[in-house]
C-alpha atoms as a PDB file:
ATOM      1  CA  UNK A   1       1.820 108.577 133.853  1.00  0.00           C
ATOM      2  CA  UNK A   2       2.731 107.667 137.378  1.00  0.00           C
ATOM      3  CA  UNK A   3      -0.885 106.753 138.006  1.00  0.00           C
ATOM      4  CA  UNK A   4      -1.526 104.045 135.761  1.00  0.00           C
ATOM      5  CA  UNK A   5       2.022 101.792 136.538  1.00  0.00           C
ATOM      6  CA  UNK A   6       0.069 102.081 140.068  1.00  0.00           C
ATOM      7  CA  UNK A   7      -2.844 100.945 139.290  1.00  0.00           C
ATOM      8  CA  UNK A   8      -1.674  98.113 136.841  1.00  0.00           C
ATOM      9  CA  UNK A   9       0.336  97.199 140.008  1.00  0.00           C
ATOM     10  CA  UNK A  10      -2.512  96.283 141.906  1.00  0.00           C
ATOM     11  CA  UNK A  11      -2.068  99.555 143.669  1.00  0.00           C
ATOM     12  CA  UNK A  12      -5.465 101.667 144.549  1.00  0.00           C
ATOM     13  CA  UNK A  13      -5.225 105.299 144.381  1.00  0.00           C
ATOM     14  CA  UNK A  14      -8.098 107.517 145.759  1.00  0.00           C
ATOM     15  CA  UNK A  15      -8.873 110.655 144.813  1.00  0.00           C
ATOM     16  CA  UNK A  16     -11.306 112.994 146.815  1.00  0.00           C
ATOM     17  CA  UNK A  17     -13.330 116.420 147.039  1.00  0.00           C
ATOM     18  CA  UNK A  18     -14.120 117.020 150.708  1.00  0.00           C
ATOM     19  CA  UNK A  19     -15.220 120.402 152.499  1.00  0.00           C
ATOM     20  CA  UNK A  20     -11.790 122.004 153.809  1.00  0.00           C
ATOM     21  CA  UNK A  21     -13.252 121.241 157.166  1.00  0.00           C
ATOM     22  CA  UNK A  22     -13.745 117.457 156.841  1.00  0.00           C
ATOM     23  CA  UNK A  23      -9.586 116.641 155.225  1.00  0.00           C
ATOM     24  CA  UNK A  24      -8.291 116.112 159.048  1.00  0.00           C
ATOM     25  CA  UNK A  25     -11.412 114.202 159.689  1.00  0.00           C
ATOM     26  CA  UNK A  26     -11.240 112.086 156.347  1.00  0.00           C
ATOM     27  CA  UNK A  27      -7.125 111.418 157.100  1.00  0.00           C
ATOM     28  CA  UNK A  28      -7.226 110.643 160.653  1.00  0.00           C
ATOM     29  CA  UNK A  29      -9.598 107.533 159.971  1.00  0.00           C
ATOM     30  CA  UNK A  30      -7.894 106.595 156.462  1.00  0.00           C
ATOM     31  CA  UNK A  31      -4.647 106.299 159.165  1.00  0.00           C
ATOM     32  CA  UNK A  32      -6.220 104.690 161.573  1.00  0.00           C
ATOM     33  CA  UNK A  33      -8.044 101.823 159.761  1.00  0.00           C
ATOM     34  CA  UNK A  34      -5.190 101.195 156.981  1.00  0.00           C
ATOM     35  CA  UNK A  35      -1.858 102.234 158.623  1.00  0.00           C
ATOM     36  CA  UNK A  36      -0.085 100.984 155.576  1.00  0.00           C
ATOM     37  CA  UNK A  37      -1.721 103.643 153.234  1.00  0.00           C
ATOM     38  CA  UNK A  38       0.127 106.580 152.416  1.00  0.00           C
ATOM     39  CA  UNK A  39      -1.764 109.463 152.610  1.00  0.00           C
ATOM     40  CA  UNK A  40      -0.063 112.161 150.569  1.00  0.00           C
ATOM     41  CA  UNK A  41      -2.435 115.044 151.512  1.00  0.00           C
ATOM     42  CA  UNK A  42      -4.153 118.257 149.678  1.00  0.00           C
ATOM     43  CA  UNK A  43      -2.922 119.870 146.205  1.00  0.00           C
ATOM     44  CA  UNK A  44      -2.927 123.277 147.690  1.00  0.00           C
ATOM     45  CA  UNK A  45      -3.270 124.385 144.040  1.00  0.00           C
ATOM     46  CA  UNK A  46      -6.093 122.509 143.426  1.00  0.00           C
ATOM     47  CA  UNK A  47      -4.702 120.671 140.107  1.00  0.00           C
ATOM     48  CA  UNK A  48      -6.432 117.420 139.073  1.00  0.00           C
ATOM     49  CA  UNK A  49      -4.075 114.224 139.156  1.00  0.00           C
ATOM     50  CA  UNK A  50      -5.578 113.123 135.785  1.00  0.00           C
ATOM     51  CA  UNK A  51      -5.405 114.917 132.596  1.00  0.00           C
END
């Protein structure tokens, strides 16, 4: 599972629920306070990134 080689790599992987309204909001700041992060957006399909 992609996730977990990310994690044991010291990597941090967030995972949210946010109002529709508030993703723009929530990305915009993630950007602007950690440039470095990659912010891969929505799952459009709504699918959970953990079994």
């Amino acid at each position: 599972m992609p996730q977990s080689a990310a994690l044991r790599s010291g990597e941090l992987l967030l995972v949210l629920e946010l109002d529709h309204r508030d993703i723009g909001r929530v990305e915009d700041r993630i950007k602007a306070r950690h440039p470095e992060v990659a912010v891969l957006g929505t799952d459009a399909a709504g699918t959970t990134p953990f079994p």
